[in-house]
Protein backbone atom coordinates (compact mmCIF):
# COMPACT_ATOMS: atom_id res chain seq x y z
CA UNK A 1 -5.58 -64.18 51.41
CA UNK A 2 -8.30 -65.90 52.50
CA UNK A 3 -10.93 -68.50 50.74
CA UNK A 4 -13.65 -66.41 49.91
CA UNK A 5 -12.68 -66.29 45.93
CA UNK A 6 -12.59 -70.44 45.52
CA UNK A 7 -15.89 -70.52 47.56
CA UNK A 8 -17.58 -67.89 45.11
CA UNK A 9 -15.79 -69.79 42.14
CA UNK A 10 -16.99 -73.52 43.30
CA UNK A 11 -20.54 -72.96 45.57
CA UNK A 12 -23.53 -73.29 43.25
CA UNK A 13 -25.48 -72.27 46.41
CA UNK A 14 -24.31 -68.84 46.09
CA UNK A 15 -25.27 -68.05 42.37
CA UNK A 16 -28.73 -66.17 44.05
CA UNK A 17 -26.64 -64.44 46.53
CA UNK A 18 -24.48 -62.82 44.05
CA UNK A 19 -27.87 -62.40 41.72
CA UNK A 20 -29.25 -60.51 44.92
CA UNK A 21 -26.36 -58.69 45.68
CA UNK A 22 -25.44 -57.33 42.10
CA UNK A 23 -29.38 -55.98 42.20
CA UNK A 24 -28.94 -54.64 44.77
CA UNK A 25 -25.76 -52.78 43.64
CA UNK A 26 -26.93 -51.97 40.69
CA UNK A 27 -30.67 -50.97 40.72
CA UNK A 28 -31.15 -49.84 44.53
CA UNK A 29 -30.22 -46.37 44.30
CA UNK A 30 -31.30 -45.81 48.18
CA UNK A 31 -28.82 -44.01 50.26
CA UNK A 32 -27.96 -47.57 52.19
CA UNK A 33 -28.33 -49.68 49.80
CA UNK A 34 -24.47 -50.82 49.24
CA UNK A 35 -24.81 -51.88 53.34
CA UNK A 36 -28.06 -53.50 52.68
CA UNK A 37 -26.02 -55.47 49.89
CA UNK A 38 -22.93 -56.52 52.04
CA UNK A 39 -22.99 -60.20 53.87
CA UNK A 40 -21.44 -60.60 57.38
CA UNK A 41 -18.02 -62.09 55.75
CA UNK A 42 -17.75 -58.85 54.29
CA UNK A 43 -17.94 -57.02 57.50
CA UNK A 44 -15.39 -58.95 58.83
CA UNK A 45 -13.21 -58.51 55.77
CA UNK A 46 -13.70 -54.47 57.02
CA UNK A 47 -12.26 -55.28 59.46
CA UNK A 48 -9.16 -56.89 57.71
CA UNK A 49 -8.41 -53.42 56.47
CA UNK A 50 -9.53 -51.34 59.21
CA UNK A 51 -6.33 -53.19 60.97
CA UNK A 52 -4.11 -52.46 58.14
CA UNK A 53 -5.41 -48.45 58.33
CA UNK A 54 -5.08 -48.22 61.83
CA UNK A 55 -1.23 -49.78 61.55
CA UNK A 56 -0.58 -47.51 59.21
CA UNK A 57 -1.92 -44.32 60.99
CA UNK A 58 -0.02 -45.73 64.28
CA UNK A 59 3.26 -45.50 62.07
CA UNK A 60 2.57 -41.65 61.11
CA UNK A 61 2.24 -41.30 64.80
CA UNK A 62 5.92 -42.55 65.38
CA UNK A 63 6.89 -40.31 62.66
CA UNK A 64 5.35 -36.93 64.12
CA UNK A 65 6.39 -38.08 67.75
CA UNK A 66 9.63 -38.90 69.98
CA UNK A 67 12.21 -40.86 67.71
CA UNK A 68 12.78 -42.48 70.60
CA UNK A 69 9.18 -43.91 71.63
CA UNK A 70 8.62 -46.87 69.68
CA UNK A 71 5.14 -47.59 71.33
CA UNK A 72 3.09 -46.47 67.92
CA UNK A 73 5.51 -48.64 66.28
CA UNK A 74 4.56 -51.79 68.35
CA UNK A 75 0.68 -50.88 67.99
CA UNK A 76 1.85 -50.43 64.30
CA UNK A 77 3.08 -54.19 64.17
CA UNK A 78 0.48 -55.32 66.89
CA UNK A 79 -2.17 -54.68 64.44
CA UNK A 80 -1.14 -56.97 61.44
CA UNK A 81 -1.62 -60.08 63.31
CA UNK A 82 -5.45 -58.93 63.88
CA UNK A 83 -5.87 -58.44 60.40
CA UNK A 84 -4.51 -62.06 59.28
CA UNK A 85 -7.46 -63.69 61.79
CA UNK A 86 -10.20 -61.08 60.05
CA UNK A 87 -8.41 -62.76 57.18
CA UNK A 88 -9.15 -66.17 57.70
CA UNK A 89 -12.61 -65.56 59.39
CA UNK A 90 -14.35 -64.10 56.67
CA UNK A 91 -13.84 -67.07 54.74
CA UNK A 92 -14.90 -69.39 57.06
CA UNK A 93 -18.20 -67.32 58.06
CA UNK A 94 -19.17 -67.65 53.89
CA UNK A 95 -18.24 -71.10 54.21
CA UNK A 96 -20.50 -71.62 56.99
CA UNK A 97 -23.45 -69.30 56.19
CA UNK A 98 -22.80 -70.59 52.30
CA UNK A 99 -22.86 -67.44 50.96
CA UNK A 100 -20.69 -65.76 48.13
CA UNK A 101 -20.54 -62.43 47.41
CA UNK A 102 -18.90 -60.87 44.16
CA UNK A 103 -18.29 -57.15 46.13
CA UNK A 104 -16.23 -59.47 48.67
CA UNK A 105 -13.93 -61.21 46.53
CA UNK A 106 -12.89 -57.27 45.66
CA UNK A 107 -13.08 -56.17 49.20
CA UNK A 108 -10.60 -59.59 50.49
CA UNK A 109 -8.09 -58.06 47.85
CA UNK A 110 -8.02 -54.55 48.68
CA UNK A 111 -7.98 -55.31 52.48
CA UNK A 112 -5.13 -57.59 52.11
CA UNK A 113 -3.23 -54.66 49.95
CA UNK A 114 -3.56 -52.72 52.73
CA UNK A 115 -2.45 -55.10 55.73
CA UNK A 116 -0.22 -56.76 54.47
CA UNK A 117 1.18 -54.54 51.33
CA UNK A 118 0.82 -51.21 52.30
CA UNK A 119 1.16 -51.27 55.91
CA UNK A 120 4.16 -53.35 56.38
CA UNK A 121 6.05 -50.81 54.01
CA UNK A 122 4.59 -48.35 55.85
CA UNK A 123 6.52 -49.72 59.13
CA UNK A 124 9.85 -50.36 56.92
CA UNK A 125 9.93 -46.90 56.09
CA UNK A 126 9.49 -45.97 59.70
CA UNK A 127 12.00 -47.62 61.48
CA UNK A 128 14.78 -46.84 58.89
CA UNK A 129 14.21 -47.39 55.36
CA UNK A 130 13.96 -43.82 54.03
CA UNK A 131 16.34 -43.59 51.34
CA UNK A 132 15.41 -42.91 47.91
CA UNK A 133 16.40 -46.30 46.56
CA UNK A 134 14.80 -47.65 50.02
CA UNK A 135 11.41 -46.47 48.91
CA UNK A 136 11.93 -47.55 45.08
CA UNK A 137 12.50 -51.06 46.80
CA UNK A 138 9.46 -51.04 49.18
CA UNK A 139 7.21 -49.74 46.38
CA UNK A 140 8.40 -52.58 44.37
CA UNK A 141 7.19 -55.05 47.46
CA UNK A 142 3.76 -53.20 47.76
CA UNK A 143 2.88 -53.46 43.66
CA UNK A 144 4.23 -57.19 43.53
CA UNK A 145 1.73 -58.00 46.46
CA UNK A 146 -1.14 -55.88 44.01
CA UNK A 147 -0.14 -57.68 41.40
CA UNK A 148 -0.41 -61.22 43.55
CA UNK A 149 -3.85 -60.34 44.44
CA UNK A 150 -4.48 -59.25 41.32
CA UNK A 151 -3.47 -62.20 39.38
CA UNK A 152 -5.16 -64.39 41.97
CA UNK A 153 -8.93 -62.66 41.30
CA UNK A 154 -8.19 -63.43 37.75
CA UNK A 155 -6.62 -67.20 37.21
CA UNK A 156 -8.69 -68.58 40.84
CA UNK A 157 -11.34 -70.31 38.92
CA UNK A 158 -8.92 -71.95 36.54
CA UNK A 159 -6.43 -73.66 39.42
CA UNK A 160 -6.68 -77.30 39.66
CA UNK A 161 -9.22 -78.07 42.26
CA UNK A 162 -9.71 -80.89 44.37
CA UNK A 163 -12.76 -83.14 45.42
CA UNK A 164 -14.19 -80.37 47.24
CA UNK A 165 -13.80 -77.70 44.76
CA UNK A 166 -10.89 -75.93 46.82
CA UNK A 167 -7.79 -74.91 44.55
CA UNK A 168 -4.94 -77.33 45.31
CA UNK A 169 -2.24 -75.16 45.66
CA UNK A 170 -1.30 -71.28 46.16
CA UNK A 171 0.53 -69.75 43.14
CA UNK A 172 3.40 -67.62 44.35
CA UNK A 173 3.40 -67.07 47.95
CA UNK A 174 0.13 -65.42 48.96
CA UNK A 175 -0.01 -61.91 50.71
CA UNK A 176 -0.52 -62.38 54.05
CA UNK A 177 2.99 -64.53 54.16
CA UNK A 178 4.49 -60.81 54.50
CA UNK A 179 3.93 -61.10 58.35
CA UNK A 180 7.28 -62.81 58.41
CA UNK A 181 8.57 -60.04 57.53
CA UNK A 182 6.72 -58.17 60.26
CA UNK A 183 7.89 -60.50 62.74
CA UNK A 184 11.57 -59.39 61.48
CA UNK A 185 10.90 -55.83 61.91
CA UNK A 186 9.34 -56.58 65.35
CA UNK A 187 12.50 -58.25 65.99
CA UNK A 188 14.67 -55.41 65.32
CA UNK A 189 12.41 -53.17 66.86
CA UNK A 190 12.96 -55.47 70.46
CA UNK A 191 16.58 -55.16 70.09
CA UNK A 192 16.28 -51.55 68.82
CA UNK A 193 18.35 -52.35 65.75
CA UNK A 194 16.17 -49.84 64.01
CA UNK A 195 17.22 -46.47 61.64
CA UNK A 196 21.02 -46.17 62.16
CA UNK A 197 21.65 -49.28 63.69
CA UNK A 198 19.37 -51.45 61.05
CA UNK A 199 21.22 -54.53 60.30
CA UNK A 200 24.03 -54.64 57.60
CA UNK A 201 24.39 -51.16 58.04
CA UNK A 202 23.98 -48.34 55.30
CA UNK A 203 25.79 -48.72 51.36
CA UNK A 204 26.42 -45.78 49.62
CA UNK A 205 26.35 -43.62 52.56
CA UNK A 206 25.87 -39.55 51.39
CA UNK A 207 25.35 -40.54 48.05
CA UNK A 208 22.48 -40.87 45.78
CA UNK A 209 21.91 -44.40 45.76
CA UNK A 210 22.57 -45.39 49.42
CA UNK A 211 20.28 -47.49 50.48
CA UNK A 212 19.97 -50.05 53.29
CA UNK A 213 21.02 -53.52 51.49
CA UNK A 214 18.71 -55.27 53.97
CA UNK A 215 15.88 -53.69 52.21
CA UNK A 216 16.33 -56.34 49.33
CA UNK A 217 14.46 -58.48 52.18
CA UNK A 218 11.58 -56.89 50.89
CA UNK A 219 12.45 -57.08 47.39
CA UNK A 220 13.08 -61.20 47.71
CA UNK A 221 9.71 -61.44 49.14
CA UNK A 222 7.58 -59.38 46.23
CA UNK A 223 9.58 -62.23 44.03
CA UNK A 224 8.13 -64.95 45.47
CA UNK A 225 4.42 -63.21 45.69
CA UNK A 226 4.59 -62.79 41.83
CA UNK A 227 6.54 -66.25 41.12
CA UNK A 228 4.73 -68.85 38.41
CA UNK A 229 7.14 -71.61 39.60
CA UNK A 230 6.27 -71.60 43.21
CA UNK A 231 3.33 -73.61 44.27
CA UNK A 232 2.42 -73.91 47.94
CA UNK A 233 0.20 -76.61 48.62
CA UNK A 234 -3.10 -75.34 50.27
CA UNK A 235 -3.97 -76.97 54.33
C-alpha cells in the first residue's frame, strides 16, 4: 500500500489538482478525457496491477500446461515483487511532483487487490490448494485484504499524524506484507513441495472437508490485515 492516500489527505498543494481532475472526470465527455485526467503516479500505479494481471494469467498458463513445468509458476511469483516497487514509486513520484489525485487513491487500492490479494491466491490454488475448503480459506484471505484496503481509504485521514502530516502507524498489517507469503510458496515451489507433496500433508483426505491445513497460513495472514489491535509503526 503505498502513500498516495496520506499525501492526498495532508498536501494543501493538491486541492487544484483534484479540482482539475474531478472536472475533468466529470464534465469532459471527450473520448480521452479519463487519460487526459490521470497524473504520472497513476500510470505507474497501472502498472502495479498490470503485474498482478500478468501473475495471474502466468498461473492459468501452469494450469492449461505440463503439471510438471513450473516455469509460468516462477513468472507467476516473479511478477509480485515488480508490483510492490510500482507500489512504492507511485507514491514517491506524487510526493515529488506534489500532486494528489482522488481517481489514484481508488486506483492504489484496486491494484494492490489484485497483486497482492488476488494474485497470490491465484498461485495458492495452483500449486496445490484446490480443495473446496482450500478455496473457502483463500477467498477468506483475498476479501480480508479488500476489506484492509477498504477500511484504509476510509479511516486514512483520521490516523494520528505526525509533524509532517504522514499517519504514524499502519492499522493491521497492510497488503503488500502478503509477499511473505509469496516468498513461502516460492520456497516450496524450489524444493517442489508443491500439490501432493505440500507441507503437512492433506486432512480429511476423500472427504468433503479435506483441505490442506497449511492453507490456514493464509487464513492467519487475512487476520492480521483486518486486525484493530495491530499497529505497525510507519519508516
Amino acid at each position: 500500500m503505498s502513500k498516495r492516500s496520506s499525501v492526498a489527505s495532508t498536501s494543501g498543494g493538491g486541492a487544484p489538482a483534484q479540482d482539475k481532475q474531478k472536472m475533468l472526470l466529470s464534465e469532459n465527455v471527450g473520448h480521452f478525457s479519463l487519460v487526459r485526467a490521470m497524473h504520472l503516479a497513476d500510470l505507474i500505479t497501472l502498472m502495479n496491477g498490470f503485474c498482478g494481471v500478468m501473475s495471474i494469467f502466468s498461473s492459468l498458463r501452469y494450469c492449461l500446461g505440463d503439471a510438471d513445468d513450473y516455469s509460468n509458476v516462477w513468472v507467476a511469483l516473479y511478477f509480485l515483487p515488480f508490483g510492490l516497487f510500482f507500489d512504492f514509486f507511485d507514491g514517491r513520484v506524487a510526493r515529488w511532483r506534489n500532486k494528489s489525485s482522488l481517481m489514484g487513491q481508488e486506483l492504489d487500492s484496486l491494484a494492490d487487490l489484485i497483486s497482492f490479494g488476488v494474485a497470490p491466491a491465484m498461485v495458492a490454488f495452483t500449486i496445490g490448494f484446490r480443495t473446496a475448503l482450500d478455496t473457502f480459506f483463500l477467498t477468506v484471505f483475498v476479501l480480508s485484504g479488500l476489506t484492509r484496503l477498504a477500511r484504509f481509504n476510509v479511516t486514512v485521514a483520521m490516523l494520528p499524524k505526525d509533524a509532517s502530516g504522514k499517519s504514524k502507524y499502519f492499522e493491521g498489517t497492510p497488503i503488500p506484507t502478503t509477499l511473505f507469503t509469496d516468498g513461502i510458496m516460492a520456497w516450496w515451489l524450489y524444493n517442489r513441495w508443491v500439490h501432493e507433496d505440500l507441507p503437512f500433508g492433506v486432512w480429511g483426505a476423500g472427504s468433503t472437508l479435506e483441505f490442506h491445513p497449511i492453507v490456514l497460513m493464509f487464513v492467519l495472514h487475512g487476520c492480521m490485515m483486518v486486525s484493530r489491535t495491530i499497529q505497525i509503526p510507519k519508516p
